[in-house]
PDB file of N, CA and C in Angstrom:
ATOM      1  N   UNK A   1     207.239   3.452-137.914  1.00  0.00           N
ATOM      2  CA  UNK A   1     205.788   3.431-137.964  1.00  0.00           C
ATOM      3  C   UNK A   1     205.299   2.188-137.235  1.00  0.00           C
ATOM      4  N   UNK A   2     204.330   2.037-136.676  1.00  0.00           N
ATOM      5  CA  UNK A   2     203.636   1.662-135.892  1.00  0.00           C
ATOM      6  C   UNK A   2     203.142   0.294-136.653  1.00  0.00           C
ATOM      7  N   UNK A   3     202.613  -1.256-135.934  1.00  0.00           N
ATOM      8  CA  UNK A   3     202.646  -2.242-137.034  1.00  0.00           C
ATOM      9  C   UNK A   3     201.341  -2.177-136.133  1.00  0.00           C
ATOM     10  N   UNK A   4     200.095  -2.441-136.814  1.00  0.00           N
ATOM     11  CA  UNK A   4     198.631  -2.723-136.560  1.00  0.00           C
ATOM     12  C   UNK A   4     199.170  -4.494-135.512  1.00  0.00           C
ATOM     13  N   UNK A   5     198.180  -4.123-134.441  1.00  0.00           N
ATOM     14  CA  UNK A   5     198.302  -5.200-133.698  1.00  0.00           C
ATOM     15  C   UNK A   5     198.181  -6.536-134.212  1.00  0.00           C
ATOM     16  N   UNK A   6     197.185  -7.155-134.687  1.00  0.00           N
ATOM     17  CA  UNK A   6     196.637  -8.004-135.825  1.00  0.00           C
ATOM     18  C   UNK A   6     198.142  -8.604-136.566  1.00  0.00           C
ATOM     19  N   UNK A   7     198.942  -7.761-137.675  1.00  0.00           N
ATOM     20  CA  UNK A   7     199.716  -8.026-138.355  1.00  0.00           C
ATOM     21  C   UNK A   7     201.117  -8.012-137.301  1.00  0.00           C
ATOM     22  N   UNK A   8     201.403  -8.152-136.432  1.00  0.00           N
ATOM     23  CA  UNK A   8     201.953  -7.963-135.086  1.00  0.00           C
ATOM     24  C   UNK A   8     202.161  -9.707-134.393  1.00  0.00           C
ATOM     25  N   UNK A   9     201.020 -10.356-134.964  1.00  0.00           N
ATOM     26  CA  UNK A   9     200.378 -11.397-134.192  1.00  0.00           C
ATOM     27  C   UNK A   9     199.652 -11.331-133.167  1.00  0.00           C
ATOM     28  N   UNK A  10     198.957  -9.863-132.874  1.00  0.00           N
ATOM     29  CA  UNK A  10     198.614  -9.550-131.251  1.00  0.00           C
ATOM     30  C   UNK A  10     196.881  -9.900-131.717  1.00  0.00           C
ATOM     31  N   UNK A  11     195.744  -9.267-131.476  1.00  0.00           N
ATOM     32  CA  UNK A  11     194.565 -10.055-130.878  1.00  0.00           C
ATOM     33  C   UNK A  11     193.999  -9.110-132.495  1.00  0.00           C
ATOM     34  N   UNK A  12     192.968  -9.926-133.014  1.00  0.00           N
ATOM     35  CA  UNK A  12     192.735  -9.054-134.489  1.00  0.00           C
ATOM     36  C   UNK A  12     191.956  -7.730-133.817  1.00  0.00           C
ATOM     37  N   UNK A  13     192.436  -6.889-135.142  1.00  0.00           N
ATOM     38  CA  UNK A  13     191.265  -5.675-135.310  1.00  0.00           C
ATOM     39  C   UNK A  13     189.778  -5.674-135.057  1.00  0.00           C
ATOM     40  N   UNK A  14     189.262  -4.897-134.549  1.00  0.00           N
ATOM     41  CA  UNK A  14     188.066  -4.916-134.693  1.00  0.00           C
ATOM     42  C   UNK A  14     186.910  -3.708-134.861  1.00  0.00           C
ATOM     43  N   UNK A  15     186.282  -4.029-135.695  1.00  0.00           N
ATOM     44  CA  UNK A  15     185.549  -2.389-136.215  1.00  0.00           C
ATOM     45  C   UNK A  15     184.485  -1.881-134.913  1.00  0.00           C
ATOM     46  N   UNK A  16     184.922  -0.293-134.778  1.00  0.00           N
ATOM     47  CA  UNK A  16     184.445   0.362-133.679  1.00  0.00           C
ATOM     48  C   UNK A  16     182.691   0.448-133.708  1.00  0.00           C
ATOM     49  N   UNK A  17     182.002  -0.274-132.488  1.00  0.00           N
ATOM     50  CA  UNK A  17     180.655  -0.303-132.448  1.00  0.00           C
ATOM     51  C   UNK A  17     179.839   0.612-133.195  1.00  0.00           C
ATOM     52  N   UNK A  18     180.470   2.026-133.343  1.00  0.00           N
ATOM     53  CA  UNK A  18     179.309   2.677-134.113  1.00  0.00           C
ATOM     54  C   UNK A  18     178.896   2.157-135.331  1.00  0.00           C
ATOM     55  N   UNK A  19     180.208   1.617-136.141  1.00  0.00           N
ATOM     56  CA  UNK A  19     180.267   1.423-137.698  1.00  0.00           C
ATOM     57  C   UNK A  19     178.848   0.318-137.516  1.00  0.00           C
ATOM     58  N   UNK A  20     178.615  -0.508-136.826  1.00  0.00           N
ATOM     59  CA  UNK A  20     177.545  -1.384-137.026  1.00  0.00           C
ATOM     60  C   UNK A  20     176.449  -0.824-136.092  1.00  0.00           C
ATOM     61  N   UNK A  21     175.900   0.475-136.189  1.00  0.00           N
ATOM     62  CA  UNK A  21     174.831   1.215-136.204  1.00  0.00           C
ATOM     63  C   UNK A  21     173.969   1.201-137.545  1.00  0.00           C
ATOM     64  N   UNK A  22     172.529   1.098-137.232  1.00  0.00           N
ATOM     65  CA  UNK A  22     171.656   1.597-138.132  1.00  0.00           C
ATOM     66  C   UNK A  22     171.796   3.012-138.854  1.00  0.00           C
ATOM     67  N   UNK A  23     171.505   3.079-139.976  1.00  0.00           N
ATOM     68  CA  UNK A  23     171.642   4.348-140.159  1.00  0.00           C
ATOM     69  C   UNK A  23     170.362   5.479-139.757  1.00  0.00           C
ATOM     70  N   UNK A  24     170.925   6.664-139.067  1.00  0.00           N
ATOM     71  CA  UNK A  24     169.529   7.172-139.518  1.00  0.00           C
ATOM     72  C   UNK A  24     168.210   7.910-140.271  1.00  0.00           C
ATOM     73  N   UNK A  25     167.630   8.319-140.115  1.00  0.00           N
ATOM     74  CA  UNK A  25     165.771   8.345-141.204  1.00  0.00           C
ATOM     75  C   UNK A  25     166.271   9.773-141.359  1.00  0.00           C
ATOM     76  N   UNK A  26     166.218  10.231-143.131  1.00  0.00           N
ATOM     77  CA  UNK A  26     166.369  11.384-143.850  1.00  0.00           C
ATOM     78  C   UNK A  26     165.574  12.005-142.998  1.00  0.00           C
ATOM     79  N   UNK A  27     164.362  12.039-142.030  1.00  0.00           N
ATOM     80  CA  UNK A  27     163.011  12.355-141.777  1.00  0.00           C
ATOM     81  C   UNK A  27     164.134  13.027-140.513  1.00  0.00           C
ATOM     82  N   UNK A  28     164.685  11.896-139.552  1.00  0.00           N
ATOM     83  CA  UNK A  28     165.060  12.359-138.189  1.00  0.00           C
ATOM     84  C   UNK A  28     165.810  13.768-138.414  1.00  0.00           C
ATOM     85  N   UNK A  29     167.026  13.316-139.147  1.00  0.00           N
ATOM     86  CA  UNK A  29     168.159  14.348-139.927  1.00  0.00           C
ATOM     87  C   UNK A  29     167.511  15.559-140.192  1.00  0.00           C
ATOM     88  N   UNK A  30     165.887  15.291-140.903  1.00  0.00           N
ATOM     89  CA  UNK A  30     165.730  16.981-141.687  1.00  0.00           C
ATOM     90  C   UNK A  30     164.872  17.801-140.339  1.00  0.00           C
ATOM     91  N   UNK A  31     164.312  16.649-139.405  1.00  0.00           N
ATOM     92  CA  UNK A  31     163.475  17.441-137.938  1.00  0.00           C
ATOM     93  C   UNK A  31     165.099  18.301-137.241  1.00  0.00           C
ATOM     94  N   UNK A  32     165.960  17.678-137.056  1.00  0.00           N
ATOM     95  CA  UNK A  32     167.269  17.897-136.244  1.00  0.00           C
ATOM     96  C   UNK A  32     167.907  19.293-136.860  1.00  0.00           C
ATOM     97  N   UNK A  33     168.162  18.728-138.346  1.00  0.00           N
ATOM     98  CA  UNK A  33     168.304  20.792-138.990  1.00  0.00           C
ATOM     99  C   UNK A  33     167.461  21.849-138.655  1.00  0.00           C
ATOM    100  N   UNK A  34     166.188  21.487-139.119  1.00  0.00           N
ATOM    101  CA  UNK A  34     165.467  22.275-138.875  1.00  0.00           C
ATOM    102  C   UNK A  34     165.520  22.760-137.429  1.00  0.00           C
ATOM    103  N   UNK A  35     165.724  22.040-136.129  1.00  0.00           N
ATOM    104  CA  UNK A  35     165.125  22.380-135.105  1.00  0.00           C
ATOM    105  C   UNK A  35     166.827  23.174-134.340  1.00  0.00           C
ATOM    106  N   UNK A  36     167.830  22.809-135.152  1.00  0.00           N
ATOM    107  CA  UNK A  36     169.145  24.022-134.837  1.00  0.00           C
ATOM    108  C   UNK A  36     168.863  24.932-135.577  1.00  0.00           C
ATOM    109  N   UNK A  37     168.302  24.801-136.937  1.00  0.00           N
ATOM    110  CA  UNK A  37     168.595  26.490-137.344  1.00  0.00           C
ATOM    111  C   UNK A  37     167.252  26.869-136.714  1.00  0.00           C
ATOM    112  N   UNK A  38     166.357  26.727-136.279  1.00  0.00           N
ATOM    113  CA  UNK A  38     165.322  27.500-135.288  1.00  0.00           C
ATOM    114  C   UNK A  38     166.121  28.207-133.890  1.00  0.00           C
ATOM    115  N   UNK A  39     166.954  26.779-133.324  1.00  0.00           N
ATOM    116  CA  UNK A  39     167.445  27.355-132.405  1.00  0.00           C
ATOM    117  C   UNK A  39     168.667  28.497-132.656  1.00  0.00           C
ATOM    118  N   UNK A  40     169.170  28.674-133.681  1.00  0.00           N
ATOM    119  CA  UNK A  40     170.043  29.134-134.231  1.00  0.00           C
ATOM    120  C   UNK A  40     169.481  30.596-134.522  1.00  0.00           C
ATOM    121  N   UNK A  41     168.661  30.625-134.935  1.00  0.00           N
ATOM    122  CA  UNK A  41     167.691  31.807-135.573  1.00  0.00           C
ATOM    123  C   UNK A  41     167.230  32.773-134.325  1.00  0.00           C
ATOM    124  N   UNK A  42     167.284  31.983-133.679  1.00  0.00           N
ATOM    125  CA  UNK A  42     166.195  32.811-132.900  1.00  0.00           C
ATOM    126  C   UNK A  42     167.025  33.444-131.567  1.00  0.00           C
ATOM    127  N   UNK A  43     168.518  33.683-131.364  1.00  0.00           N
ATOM    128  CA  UNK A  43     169.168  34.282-131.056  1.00  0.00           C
ATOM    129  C   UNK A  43     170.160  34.804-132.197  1.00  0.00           C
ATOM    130  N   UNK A  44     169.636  34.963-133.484  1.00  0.00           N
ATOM    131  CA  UNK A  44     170.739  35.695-134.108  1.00  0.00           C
ATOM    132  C   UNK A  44     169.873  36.797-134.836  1.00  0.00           C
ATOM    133  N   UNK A  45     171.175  37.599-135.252  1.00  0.00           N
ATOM    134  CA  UNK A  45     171.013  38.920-135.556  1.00  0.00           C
ATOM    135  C   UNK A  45     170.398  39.328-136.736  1.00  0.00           C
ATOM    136  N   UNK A  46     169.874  40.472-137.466  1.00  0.00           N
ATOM    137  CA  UNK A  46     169.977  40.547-139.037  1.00  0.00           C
ATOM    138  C   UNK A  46     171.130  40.051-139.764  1.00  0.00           C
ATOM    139  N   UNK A  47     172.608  40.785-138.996  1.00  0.00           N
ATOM    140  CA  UNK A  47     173.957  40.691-139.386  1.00  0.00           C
ATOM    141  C   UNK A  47     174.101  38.962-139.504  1.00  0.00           C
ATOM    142  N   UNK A  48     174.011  38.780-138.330  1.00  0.00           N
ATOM    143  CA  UNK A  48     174.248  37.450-138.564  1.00  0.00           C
ATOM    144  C   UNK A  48     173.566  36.167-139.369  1.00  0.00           C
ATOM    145  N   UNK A  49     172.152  36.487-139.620  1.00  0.00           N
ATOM    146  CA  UNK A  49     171.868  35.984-140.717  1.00  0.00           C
ATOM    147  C   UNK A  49     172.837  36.503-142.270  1.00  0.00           C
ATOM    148  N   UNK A  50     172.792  37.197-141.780  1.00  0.00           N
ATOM    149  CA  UNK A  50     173.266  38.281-143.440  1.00  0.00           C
ATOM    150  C   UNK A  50     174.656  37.292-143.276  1.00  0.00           C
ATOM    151  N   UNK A  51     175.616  37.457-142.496  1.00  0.00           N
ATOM    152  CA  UNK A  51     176.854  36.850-142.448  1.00  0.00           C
ATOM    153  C   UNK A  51     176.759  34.938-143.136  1.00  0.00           C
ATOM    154  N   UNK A  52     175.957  34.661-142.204  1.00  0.00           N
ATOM    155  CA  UNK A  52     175.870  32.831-142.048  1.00  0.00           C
ATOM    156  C   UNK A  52     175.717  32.701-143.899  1.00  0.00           C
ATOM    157  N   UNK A  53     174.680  33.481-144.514  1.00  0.00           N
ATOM    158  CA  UNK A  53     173.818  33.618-145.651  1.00  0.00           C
ATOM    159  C   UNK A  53     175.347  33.887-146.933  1.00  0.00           C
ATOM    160  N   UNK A  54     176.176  34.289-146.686  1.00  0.00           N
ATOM    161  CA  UNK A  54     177.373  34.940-147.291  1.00  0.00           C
ATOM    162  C   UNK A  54     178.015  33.684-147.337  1.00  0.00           C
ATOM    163  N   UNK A  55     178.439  32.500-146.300  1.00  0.00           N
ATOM    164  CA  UNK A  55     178.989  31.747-146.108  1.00  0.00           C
ATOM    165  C   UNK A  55     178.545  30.109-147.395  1.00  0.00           C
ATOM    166  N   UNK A  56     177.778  30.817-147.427  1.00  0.00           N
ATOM    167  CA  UNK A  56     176.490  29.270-148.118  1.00  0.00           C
ATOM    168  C   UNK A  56     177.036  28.743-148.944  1.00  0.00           C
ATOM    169  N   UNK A  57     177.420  27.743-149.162  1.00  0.00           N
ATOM    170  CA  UNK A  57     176.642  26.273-148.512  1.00  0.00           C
ATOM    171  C   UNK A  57     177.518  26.127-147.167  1.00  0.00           C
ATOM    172  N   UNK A  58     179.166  26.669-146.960  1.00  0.00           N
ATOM    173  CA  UNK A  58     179.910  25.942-146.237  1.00  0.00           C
ATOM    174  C   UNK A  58     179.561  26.715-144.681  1.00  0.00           C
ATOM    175  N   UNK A  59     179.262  25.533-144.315  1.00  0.00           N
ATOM    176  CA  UNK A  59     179.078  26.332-142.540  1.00  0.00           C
ATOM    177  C   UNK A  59     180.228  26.893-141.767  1.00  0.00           C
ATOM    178  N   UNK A  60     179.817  27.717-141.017  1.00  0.00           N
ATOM    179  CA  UNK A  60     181.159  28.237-139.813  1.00  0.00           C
ATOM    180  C   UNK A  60     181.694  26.708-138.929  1.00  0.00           C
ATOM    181  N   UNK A  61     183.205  26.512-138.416  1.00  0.00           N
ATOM    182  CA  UNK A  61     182.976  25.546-138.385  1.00  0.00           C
ATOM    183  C   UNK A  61     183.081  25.571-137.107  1.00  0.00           C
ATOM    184  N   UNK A  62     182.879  26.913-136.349  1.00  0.00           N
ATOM    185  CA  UNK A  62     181.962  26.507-134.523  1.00  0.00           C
ATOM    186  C   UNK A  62     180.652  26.181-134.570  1.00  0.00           C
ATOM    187  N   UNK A  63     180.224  26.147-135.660  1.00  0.00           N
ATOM    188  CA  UNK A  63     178.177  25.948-135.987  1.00  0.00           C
ATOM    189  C   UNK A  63     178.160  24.830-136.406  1.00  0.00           C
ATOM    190  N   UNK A  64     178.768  24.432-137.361  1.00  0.00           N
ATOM    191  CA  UNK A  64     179.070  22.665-137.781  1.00  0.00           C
ATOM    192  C   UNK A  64     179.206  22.200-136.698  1.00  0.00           C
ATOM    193  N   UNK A  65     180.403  22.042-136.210  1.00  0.00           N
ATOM    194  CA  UNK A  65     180.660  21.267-135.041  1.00  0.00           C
ATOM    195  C   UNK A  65     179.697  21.209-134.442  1.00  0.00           C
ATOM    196  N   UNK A  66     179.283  21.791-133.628  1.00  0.00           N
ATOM    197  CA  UNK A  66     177.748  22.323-132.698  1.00  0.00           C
ATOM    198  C   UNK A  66     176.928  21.327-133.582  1.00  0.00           C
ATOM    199  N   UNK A  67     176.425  21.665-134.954  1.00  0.00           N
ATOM    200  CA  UNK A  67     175.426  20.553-135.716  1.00  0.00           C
ATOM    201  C   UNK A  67     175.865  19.172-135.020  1.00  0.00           C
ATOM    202  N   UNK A  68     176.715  18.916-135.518  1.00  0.00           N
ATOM    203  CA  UNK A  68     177.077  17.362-135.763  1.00  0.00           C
ATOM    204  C   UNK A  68     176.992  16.773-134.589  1.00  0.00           C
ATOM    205  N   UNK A  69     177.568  17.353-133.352  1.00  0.00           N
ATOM    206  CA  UNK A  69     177.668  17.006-131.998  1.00  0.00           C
ATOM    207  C   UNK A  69     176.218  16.593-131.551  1.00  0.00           C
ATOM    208  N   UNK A  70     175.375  17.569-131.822  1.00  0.00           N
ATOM    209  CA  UNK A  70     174.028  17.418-131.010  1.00  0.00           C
ATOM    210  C   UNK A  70     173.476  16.245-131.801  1.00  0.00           C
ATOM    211  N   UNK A  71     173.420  16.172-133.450  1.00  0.00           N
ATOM    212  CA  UNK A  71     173.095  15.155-133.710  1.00  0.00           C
ATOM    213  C   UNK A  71     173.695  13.262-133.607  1.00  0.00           C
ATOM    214  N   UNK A  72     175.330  13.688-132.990  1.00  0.00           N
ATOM    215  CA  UNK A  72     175.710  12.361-132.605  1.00  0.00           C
ATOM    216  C   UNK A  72     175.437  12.063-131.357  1.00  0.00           C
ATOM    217  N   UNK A  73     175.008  13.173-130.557  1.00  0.00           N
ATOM    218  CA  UNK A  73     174.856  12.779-128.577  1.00  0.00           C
ATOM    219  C   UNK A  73     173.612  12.687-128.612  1.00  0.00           C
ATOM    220  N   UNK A  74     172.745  12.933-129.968  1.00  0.00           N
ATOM    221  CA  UNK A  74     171.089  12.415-129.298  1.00  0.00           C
ATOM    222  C   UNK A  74     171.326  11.074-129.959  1.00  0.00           C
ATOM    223  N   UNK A  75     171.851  10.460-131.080  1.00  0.00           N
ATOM    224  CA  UNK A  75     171.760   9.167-130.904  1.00  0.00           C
ATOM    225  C   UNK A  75     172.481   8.167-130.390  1.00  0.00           C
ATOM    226  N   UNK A  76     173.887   8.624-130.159  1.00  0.00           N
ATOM    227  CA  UNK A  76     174.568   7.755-129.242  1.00  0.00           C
ATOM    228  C   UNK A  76     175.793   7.368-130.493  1.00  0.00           C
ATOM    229  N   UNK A  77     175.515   7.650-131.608  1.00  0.00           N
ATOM    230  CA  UNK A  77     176.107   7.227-132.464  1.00  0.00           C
ATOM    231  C   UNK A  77     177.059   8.491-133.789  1.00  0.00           C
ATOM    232  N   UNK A  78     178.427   8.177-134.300  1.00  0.00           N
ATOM    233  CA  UNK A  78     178.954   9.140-135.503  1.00  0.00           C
ATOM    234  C   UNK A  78     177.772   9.067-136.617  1.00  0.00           C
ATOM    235  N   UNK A  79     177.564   9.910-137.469  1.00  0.00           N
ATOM    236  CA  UNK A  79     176.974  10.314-138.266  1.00  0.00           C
ATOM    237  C   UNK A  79     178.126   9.384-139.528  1.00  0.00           C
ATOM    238  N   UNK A  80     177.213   9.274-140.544  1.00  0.00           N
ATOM    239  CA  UNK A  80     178.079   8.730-141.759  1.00  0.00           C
ATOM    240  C   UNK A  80     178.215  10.463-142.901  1.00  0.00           C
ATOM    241  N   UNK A  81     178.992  10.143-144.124  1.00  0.00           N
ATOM    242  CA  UNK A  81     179.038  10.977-144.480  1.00  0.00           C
ATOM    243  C   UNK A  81     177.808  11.816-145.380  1.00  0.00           C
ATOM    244  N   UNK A  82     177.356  10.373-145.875  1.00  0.00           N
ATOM    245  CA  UNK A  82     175.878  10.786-146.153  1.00  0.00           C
ATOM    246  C   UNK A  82     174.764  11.728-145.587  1.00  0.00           C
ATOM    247  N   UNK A  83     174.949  10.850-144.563  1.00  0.00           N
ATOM    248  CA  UNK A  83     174.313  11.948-142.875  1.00  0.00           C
ATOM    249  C   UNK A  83     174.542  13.057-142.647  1.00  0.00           C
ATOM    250  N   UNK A  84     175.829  13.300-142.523  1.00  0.00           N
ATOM    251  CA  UNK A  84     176.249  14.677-142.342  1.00  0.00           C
ATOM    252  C   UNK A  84     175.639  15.616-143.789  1.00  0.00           C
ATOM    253  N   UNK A  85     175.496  15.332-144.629  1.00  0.00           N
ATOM    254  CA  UNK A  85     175.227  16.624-145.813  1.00  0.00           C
ATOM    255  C   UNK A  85     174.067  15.817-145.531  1.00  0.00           C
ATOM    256  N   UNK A  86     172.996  15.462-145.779  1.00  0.00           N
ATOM    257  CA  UNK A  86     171.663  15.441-145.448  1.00  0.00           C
ATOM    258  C   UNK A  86     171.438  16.502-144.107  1.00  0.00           C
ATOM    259  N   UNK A  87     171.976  16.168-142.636  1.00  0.00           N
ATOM    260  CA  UNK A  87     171.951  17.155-141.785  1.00  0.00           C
ATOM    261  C   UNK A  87     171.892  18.714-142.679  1.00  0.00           C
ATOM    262  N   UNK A  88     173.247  19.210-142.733  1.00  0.00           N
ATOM    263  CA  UNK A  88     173.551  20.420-143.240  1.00  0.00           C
ATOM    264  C   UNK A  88     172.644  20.769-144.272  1.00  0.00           C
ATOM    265  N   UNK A  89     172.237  20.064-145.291  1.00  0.00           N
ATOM    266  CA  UNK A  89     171.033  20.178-145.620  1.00  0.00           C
ATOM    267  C   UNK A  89     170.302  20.841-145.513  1.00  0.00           C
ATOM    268  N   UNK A  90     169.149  20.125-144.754  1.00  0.00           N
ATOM    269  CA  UNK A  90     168.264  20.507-143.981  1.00  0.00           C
ATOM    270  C   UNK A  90     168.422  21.722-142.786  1.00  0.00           C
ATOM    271  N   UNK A  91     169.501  21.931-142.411  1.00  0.00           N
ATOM    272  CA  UNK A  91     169.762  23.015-141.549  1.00  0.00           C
ATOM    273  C   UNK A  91     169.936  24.517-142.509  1.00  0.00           C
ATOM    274  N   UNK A  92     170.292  24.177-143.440  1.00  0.00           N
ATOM    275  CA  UNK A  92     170.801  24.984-144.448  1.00  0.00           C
ATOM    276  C   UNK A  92     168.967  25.675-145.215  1.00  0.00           C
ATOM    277  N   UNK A  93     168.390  24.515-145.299  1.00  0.00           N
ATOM    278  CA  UNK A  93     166.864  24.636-145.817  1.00  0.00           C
ATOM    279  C   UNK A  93     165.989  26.241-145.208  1.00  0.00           C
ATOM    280  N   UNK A  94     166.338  25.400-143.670  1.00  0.00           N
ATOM    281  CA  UNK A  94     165.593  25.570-142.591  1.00  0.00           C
ATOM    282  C   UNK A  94     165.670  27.327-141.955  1.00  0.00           C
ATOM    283  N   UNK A  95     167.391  28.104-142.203  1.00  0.00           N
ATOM    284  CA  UNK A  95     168.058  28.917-142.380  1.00  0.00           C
ATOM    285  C   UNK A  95     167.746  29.680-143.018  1.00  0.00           C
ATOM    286  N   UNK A  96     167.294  29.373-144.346  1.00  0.00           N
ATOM    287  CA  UNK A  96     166.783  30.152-145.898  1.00  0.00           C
ATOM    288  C   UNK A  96     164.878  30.274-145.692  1.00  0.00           C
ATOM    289  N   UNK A  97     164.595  29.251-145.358  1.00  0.00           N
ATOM    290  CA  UNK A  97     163.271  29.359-144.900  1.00  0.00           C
ATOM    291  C   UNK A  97     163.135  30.387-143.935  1.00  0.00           C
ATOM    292  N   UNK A  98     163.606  30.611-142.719  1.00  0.00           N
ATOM    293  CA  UNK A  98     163.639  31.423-141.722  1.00  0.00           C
ATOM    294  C   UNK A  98     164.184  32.779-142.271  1.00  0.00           C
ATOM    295  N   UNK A  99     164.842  33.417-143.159  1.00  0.00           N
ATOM    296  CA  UNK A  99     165.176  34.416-143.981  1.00  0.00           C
ATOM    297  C   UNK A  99     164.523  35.214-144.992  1.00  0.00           C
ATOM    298  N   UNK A 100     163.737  36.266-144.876  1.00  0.00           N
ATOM    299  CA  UNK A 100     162.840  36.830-145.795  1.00  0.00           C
ATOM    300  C   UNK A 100     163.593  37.350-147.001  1.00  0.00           C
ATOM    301  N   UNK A 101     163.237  36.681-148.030  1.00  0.00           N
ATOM    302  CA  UNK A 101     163.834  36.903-149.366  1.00  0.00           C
ATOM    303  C   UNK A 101     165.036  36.200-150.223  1.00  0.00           C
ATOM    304  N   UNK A 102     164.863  35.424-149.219  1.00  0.00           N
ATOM    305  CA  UNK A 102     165.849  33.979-149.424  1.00  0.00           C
ATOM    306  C   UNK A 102     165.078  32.789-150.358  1.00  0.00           C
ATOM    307  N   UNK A 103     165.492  31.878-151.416  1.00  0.00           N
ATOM    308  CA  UNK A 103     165.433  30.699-151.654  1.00  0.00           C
ATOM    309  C   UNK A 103     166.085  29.376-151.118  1.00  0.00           C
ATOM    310  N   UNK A 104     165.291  28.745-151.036  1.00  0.00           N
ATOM    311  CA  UNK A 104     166.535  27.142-150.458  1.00  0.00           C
ATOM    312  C   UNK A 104     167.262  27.080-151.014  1.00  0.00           C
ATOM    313  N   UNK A 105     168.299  25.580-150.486  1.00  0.00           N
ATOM    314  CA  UNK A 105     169.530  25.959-151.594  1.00  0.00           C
ATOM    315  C   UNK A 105     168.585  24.505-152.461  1.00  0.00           C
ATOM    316  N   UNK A 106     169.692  24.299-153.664  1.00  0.00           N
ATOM    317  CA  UNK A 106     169.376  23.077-154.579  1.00  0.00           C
ATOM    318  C   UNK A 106     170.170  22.089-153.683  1.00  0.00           C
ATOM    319  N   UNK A 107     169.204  20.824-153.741  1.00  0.00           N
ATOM    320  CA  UNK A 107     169.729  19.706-153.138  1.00  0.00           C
ATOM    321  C   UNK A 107     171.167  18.994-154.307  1.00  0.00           C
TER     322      UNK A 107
END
């Protein structure tokens, strides 16, 4: 196994720039769900609502991915874990809102 450079004597560790990112606004997170499951919605099917809706809470994870991505390349930055279920969240909200006869889920 591999000895961390640092404990090695080589040049110390150092934590990767994102970790000392701001976090970001519940507000940004719930515009960003909302505005994939719009985009999401509005090329999908009855079925595929009906399908996504079957899946709930846990997302498909070519649609996750897709979430998370767009929300780390518009800020430049990883999402924390907090972040991420606030995202899904709100995407999840936004999904059920867009669904006639649907309730949100419970936060």
């Amino acid at each position: 196994m591999p000895v961390p450079a640092a404990a090695a004597g080589g040049p110390p560790l150092r934590r990767p720039a994102w970790m000392d990112q701001p976090p970001r606004s519940d507000t940004d997170l719930d515009r960003l769900g909302a505005r994939a499951a719009g985009d999401w919605a509005a090329t999908a099917t009855d079925a595929d609502h009906a399908e996504l809706l079957v899946s709930r809470p846990i997302l498909p994870a070519d649609l996750d991915r897709r979430l998370l991505r767009t929300a780390s390349n518009l800020g430049g930055v990883w999402l924390t874990e907090t972040e991420r279920r606030t995202l899904r969240y709100a995407f999840w909200t936004a999904v059920v809102d867009l669904t006639p006869g649907q309730h949100s889920p419970e936060p």
